[in-house]
C-alpha atoms as a PDB file:
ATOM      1  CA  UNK A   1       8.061   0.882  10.887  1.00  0.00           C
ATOM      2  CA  UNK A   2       5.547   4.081  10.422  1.00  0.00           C
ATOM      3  CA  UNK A   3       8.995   6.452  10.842  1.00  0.00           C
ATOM      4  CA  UNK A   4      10.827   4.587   7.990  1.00  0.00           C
ATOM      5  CA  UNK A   5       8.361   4.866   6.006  1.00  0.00           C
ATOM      6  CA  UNK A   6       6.842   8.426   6.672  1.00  0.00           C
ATOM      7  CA  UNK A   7       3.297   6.909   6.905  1.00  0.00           C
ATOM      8  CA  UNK A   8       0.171   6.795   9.467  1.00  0.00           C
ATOM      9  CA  UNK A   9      -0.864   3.402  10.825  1.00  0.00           C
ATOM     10  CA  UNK A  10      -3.885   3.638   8.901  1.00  0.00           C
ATOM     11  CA  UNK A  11      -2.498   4.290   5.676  1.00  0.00           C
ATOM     12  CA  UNK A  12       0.157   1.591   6.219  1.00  0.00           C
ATOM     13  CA  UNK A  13      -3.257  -0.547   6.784  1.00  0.00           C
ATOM     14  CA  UNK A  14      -4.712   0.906   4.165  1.00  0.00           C
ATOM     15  CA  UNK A  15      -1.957  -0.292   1.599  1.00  0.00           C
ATOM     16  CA  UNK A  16      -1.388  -3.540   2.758  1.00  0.00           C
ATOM     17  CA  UNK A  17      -4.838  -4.317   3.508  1.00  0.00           C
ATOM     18  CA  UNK A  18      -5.339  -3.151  -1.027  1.00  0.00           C
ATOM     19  CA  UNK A  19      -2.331  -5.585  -1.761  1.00  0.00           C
ATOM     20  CA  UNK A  20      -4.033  -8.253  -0.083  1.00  0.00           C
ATOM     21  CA  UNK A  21      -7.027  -7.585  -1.150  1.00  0.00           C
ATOM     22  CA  UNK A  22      -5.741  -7.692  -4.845  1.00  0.00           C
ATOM     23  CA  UNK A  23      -3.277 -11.049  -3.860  1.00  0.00           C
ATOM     24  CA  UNK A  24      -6.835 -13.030  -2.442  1.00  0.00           C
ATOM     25  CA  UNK A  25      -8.822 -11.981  -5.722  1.00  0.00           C
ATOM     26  CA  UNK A  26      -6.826 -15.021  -8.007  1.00  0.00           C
ATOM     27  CA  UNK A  27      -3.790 -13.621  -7.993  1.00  0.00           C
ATOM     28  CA  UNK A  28      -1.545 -15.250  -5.154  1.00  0.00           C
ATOM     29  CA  UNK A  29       1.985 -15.119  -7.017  1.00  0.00           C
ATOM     30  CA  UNK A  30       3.330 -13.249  -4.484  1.00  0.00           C
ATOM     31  CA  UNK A  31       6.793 -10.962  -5.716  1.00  0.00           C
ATOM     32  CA  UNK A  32       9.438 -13.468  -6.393  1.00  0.00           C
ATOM     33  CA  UNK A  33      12.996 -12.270  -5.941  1.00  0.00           C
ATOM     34  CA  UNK A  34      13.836 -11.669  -9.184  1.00  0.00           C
ATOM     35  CA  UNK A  35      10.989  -9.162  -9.422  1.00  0.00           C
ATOM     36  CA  UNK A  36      12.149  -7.288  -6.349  1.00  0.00           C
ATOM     37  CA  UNK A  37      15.513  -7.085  -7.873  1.00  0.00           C
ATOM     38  CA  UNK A  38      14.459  -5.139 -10.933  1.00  0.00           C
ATOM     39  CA  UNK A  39      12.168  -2.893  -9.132  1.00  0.00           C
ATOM     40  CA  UNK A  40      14.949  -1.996  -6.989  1.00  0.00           C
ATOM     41  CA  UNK A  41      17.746  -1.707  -9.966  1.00  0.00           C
ATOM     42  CA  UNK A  42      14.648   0.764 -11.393  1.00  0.00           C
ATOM     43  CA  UNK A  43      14.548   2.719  -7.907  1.00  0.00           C
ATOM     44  CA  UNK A  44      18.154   3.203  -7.801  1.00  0.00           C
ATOM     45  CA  UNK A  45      17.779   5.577 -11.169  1.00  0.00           C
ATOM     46  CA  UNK A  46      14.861   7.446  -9.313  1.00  0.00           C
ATOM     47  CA  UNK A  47      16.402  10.951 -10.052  1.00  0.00           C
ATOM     48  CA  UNK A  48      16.286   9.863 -13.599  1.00  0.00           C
ATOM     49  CA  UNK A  49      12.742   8.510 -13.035  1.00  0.00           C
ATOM     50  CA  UNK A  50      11.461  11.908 -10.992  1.00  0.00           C
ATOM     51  CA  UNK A  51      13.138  13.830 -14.664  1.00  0.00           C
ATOM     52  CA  UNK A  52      11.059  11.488 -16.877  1.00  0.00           C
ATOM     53  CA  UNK A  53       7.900  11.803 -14.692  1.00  0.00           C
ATOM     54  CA  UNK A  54       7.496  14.954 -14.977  1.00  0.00           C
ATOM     55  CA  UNK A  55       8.267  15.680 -18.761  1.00  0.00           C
ATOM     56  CA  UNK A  56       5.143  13.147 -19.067  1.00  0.00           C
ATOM     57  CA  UNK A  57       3.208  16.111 -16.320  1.00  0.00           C
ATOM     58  CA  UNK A  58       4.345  18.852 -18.273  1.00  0.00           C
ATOM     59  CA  UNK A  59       3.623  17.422 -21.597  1.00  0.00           C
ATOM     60  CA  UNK A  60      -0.089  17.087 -20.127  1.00  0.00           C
ATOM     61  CA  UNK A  61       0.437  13.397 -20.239  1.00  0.00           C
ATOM     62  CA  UNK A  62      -1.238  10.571 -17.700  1.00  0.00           C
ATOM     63  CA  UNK A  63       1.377   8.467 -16.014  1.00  0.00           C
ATOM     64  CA  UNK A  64      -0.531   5.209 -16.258  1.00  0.00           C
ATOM     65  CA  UNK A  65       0.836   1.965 -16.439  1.00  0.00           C
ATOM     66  CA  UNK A  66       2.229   1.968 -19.594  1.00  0.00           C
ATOM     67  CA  UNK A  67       3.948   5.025 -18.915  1.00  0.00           C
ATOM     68  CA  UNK A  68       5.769   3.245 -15.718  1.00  0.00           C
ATOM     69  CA  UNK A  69       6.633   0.627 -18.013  1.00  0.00           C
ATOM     70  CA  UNK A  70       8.121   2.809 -20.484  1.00  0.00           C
ATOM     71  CA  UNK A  71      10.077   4.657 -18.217  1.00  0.00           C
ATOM     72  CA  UNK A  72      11.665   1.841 -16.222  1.00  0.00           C
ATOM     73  CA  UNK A  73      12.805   0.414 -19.601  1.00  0.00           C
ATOM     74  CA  UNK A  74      13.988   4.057 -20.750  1.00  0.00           C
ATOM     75  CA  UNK A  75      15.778   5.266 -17.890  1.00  0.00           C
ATOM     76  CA  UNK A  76      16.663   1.477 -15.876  1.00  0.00           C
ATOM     77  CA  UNK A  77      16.770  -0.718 -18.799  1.00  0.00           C
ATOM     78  CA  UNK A  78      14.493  -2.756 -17.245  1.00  0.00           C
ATOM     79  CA  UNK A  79      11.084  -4.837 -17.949  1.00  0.00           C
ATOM     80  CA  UNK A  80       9.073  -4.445 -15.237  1.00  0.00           C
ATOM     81  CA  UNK A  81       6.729  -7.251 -14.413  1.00  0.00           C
ATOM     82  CA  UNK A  82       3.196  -6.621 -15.255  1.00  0.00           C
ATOM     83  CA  UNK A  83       2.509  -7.946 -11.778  1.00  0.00           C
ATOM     84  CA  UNK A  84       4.988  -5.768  -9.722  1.00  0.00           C
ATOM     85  CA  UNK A  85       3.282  -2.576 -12.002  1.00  0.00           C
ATOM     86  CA  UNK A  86      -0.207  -3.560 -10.737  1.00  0.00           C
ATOM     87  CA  UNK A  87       1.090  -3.925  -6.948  1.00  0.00           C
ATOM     88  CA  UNK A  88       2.826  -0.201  -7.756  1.00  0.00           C
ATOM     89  CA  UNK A  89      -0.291   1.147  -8.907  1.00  0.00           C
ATOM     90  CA  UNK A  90      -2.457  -0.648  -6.017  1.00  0.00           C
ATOM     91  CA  UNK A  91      -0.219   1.443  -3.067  1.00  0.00           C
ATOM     92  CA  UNK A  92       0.692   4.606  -4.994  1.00  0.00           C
ATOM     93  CA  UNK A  93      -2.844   5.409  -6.667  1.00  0.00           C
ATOM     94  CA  UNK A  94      -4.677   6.907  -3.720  1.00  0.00           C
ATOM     95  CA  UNK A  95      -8.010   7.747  -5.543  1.00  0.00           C
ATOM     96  CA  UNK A  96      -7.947   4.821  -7.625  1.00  0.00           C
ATOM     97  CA  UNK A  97      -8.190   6.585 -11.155  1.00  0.00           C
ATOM     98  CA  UNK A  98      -5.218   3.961 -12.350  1.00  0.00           C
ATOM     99  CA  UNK A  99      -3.039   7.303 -12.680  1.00  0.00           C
ATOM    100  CA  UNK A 100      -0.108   7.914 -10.566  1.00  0.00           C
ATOM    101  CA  UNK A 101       0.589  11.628  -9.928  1.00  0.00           C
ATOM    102  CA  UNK A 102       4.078  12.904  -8.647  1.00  0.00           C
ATOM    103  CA  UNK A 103       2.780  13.118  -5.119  1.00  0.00           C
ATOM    104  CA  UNK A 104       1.267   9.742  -5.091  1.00  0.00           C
ATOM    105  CA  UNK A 105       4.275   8.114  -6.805  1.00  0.00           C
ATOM    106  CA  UNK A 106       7.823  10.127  -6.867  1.00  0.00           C
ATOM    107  CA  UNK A 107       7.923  12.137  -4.165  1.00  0.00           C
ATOM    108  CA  UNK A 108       6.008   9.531  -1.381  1.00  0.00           C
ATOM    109  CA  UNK A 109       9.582   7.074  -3.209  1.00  0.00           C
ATOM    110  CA  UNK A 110      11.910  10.312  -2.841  1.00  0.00           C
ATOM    111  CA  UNK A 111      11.015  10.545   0.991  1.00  0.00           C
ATOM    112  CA  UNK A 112      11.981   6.871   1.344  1.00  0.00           C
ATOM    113  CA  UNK A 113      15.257   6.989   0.034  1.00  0.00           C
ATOM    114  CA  UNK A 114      16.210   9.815   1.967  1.00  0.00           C
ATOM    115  CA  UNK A 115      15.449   8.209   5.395  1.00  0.00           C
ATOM    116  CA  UNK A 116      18.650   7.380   7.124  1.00  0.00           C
END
């Protein structure tokens, strides 16, 4: 649903069409339900997340995916799969630099969870 998710058809194609790509490539394990558990136990501290985020911006830090480790076992206390941080990065990192900014990341999360 393009309205839920505050996204164009294309780049809803776009995303799944990169997660796909990535699955068909040798890596088929799909997300099991365990790993979409603690992914959402680490979005429900997303405040907490958004705070961490950006001490790593102002601290002229990359968010890479170590960082996004780091912070989900910081602020979640939580190991996130390296799979589910490779999906993360394969939505969220629109140019493909293996960075995530705030706009690609936080704030595209932030809009989610504020949709009724």
């Amino acid at each position: 649903n393009a309205a839920y998710t505050q996204c164009t058809k294309s780049v809803y194609t776009q995303s799944t069409e990169a997660v796909v790509s990535t699955q068909s490539t040798g890596d088929s394990r799909g997300i099991t339900f365990d790993q979409f558990m603690t992914f959402n136990h680490f979005l429900d501290h997303l405040d907490d997340v958004e705070i961490l985020v950006s001490v790593y911006f102002a601290a002229g830090m990359k968010f890479n995916k170590a960082s996004l480790k780091q912070v989900a076992h910081v602020v979640a206390d939580v190991e996130l799969d390296p799979h589910i941080i490779d999906v993360v990065f394969t939505i969220f990192d629109d140019n493909g630099d293996e960075l995530l900014s705030n706009r690609e990341f936080i704030s595209v999360l932030k809009e989610r969870a504020t949709e009724p």
